[in-house]
C-alpha atoms as a PDB file:
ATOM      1  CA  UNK A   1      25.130  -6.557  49.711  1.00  0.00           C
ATOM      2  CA  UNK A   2      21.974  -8.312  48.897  1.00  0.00           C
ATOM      3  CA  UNK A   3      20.409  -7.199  45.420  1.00  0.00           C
ATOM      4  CA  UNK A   4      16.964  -5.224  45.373  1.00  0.00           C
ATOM      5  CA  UNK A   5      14.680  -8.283  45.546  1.00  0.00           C
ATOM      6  CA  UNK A   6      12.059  -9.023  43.320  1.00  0.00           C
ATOM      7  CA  UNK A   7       8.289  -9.084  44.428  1.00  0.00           C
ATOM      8  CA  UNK A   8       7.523 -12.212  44.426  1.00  0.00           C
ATOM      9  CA  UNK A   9       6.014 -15.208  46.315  1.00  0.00           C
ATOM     10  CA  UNK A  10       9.598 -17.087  46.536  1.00  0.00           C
ATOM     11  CA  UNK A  11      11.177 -13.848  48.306  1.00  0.00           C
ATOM     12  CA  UNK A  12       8.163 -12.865  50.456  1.00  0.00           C
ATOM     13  CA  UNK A  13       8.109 -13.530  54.252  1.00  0.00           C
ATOM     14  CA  UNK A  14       4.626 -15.215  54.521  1.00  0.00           C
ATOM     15  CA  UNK A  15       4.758 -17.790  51.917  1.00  0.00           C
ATOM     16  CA  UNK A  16       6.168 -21.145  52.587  1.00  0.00           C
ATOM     17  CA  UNK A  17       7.141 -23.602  50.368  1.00  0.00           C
ATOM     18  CA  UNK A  18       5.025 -26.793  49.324  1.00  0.00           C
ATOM     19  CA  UNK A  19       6.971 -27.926  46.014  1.00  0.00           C
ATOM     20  CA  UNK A  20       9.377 -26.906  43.660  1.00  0.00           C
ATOM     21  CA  UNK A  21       6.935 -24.744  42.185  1.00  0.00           C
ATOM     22  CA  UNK A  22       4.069 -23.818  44.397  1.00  0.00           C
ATOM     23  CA  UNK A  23       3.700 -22.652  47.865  1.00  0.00           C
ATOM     24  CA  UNK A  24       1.096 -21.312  50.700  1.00  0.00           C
ATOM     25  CA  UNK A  25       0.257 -17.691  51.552  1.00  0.00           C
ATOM     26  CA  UNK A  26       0.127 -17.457  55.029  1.00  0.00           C
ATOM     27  CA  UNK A  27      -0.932 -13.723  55.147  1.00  0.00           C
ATOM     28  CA  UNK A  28      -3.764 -14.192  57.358  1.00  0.00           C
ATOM     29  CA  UNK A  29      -3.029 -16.362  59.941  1.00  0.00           C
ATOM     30  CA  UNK A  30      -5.134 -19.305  61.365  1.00  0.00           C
ATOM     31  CA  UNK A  31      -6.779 -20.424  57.730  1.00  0.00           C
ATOM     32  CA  UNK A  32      -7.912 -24.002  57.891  1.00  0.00           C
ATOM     33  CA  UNK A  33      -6.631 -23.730  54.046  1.00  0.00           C
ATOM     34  CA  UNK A  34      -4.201 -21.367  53.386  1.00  0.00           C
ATOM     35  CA  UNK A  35      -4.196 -20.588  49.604  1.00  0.00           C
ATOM     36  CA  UNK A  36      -2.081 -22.121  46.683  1.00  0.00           C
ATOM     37  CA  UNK A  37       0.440 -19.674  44.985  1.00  0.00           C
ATOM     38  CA  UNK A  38       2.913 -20.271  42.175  1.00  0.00           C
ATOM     39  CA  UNK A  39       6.531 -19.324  43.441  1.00  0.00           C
ATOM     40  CA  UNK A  40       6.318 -16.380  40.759  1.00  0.00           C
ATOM     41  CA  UNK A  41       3.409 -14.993  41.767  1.00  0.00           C
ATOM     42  CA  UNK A  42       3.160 -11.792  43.790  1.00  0.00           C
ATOM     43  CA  UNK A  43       0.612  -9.519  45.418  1.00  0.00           C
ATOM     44  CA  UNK A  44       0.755  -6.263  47.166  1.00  0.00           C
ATOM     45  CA  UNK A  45       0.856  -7.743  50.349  1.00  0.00           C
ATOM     46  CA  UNK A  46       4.446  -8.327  49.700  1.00  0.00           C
ATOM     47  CA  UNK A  47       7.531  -8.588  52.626  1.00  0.00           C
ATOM     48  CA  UNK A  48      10.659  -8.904  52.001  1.00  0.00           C
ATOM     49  CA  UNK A  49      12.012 -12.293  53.410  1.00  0.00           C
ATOM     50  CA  UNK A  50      15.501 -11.362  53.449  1.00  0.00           C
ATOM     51  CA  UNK A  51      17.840 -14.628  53.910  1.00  0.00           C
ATOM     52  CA  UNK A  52      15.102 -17.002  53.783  1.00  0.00           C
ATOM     53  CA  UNK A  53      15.643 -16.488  50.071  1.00  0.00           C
ATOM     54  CA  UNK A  54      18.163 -18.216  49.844  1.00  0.00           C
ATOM     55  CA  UNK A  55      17.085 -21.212  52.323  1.00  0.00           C
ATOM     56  CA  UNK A  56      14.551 -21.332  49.674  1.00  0.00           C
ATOM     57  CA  UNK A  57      16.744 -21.358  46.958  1.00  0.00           C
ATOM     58  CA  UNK A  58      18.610 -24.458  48.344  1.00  0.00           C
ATOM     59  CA  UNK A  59      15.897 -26.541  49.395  1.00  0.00           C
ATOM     60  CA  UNK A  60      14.582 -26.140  45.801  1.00  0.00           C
ATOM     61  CA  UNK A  61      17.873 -27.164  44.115  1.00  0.00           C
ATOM     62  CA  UNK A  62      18.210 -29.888  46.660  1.00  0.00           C
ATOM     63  CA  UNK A  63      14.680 -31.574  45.447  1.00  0.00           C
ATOM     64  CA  UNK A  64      15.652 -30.690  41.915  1.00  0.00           C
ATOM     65  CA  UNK A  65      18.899 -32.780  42.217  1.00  0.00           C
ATOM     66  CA  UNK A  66      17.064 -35.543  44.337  1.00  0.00           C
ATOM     67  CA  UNK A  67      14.885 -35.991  41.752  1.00  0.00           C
ATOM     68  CA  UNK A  68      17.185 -36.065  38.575  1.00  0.00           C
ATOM     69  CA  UNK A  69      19.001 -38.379  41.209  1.00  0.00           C
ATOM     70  CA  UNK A  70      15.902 -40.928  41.217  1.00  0.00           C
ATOM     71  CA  UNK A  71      15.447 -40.855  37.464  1.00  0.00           C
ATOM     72  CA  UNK A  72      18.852 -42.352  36.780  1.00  0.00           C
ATOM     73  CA  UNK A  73      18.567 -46.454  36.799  1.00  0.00           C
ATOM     74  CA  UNK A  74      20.375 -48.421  38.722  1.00  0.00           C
ATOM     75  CA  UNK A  75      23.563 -49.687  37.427  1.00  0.00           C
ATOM     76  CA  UNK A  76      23.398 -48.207  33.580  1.00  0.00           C
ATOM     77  CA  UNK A  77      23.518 -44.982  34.470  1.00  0.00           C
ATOM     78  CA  UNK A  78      20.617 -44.081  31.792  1.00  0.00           C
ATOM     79  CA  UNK A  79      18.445 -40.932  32.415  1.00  0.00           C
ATOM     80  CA  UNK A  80      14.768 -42.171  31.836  1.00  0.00           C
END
């Protein structure tokens, strides 16, 4: 059983991610510009997204890890 979800940007069904941290608000459809939002942001236009969620949740630990993955030099292993 899925926990009560918190009302936020990340777990609502008409945002869609951009980045790591920000997405758009597609709550009015057919925008030339759909508006920036932070993935903790929230508004009462909120709906629940259900397992998206957790799609979301992957794709941003996938871009997390590709990105600690392009910080590491070739060869030395270093972290710059």
């Amino acid at each position: 059983m899925r926990p009560v979800p918190k009302k936020i940007c990340l777990d609502c069904r008409n945002f869609s991610l951009q980045t790591v941290a920000t997405g758009v608000c597609k709550v009015v459809k057919g925008l030339p510009a759909y508006p920036v939002k932070a993935t903790e942001d929230s508004c009462a236009r909120w709906l629940d997204c259900g397992q998206q969620y957790y799609i979301r949740i992957g794709w941003i630990k996938a871009r997390l890890a590709q990105e600690q993955d392009a910080q590491i030099t070739t060869g030395t292993g270093i972290i710059t």
